[in-house]
Protein backbone atom coordinates (compact mmCIF):
# COMPACT_ATOMS: atom_id res chain seq x y z
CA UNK A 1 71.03 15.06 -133.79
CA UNK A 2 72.47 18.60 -134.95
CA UNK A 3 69.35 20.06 -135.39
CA UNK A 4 67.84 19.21 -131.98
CA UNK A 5 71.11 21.05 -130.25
CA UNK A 6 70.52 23.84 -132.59
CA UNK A 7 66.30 23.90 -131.11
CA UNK A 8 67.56 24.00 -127.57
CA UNK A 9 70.00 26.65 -128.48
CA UNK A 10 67.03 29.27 -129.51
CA UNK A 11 65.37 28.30 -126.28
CA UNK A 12 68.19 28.43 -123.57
CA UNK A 13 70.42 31.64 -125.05
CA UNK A 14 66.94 33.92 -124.87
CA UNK A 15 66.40 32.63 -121.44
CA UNK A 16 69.59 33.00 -119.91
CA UNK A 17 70.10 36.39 -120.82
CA UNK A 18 66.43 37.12 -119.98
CA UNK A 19 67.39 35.86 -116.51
CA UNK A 20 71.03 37.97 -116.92
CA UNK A 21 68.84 41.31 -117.10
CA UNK A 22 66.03 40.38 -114.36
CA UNK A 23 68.66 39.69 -112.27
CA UNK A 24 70.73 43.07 -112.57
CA UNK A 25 67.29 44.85 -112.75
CA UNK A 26 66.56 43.43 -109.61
CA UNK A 27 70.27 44.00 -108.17
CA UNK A 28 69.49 48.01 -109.28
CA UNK A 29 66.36 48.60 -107.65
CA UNK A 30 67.72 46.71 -104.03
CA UNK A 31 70.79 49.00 -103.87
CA UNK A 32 68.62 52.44 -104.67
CA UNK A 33 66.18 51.12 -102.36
CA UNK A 34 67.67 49.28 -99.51
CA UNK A 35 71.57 50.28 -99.97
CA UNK A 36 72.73 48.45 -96.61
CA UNK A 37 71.44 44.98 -98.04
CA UNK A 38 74.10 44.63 -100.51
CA UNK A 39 77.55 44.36 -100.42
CA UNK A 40 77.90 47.29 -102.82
CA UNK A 41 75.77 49.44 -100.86
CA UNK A 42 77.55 49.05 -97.54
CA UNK A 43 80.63 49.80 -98.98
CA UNK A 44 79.54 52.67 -100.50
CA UNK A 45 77.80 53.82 -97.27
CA UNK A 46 81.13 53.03 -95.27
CA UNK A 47 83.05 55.08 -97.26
CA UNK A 48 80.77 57.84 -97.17
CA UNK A 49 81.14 58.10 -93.30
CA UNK A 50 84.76 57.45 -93.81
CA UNK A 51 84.96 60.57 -96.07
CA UNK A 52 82.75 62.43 -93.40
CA UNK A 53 84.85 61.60 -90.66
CA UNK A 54 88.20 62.63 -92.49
CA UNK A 55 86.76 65.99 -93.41
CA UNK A 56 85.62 66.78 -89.67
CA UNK A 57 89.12 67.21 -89.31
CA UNK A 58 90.75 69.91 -90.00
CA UNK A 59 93.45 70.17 -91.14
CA UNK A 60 94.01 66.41 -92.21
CA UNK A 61 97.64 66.54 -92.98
CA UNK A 62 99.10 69.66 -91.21
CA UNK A 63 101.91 69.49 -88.94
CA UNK A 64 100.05 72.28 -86.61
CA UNK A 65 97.84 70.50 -84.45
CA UNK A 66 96.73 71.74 -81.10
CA UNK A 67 94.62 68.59 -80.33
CA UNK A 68 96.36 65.16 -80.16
CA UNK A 69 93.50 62.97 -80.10
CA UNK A 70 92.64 64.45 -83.94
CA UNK A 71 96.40 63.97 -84.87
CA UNK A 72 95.85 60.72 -84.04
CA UNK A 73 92.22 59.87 -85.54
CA UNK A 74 94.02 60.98 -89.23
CA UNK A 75 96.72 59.18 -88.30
CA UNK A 76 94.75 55.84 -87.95
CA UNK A 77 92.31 56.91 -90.82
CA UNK A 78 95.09 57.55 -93.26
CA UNK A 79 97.09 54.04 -91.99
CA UNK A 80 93.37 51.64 -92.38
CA UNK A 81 92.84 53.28 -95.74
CA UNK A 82 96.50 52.64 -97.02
CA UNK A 83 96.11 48.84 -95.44
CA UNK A 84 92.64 48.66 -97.23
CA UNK A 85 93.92 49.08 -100.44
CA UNK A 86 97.15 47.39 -99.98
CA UNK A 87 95.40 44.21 -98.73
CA UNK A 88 93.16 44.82 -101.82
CA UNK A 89 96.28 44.92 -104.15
CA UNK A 90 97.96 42.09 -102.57
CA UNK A 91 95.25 39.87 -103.07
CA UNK A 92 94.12 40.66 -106.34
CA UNK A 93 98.35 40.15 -107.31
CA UNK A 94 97.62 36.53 -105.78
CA UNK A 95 94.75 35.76 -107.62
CA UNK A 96 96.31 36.70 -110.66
CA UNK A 97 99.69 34.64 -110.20
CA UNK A 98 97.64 31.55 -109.01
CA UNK A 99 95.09 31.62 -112.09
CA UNK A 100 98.11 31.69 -114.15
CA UNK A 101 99.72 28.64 -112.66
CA UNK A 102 96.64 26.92 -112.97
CA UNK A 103 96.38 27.69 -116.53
CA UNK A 104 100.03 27.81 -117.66
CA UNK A 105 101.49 25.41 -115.11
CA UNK A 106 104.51 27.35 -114.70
């Protein structure tokens, strides 16, 4: 009985990870390729034209600006980034304290 678990074990570990690496491989070549079809892509695209958008303003955090609509685009920029990665915090604090529980029970 041993020795037919140990047979499927050389068969199934080679495949899985052969499967593992197609898979990233394939992951790779749709982001270089086709960057808005992934998750990672979009992001990375969205922050580009966040970055873009932050640096048509100049300057970003000056107290000397003649045009109140671009006061006010930084102002919103700077507050949606801060509540970005606050929310991303937040959650990932959650996560955390409710795998614990679930593992610890405390």
């Amino acid at each position: 009985m041993e020795g037919d678990s140990l047979s499927w074990d050389y068969l199934l570990v080679p495949v899985g990870l052969c499967v593992l690496g197609i898979y990233h491989i394939w992951l790779l070549i749709t982001v270089l390729r086709n960057p808005t079809k992934t998750v990672m892509g979009l992001n990375s695209a969205v922050r580009k034209q966040w970055v873009f958008s932050l640096m048509a303003v100049s300057p970003p955090f000056s107290f000397f600006f003649r045009n109140q609509k671009r006061k006010k685009k930084v102002q919103i920029l700077v507050s949606k980034t801060f509540e970005k990665d606050n929310g991303q915090w937040v959650r990932k604090t959650n996560c955390i304290s409710f795998i614990h529980t679930m593992i610890h029970g405390t």
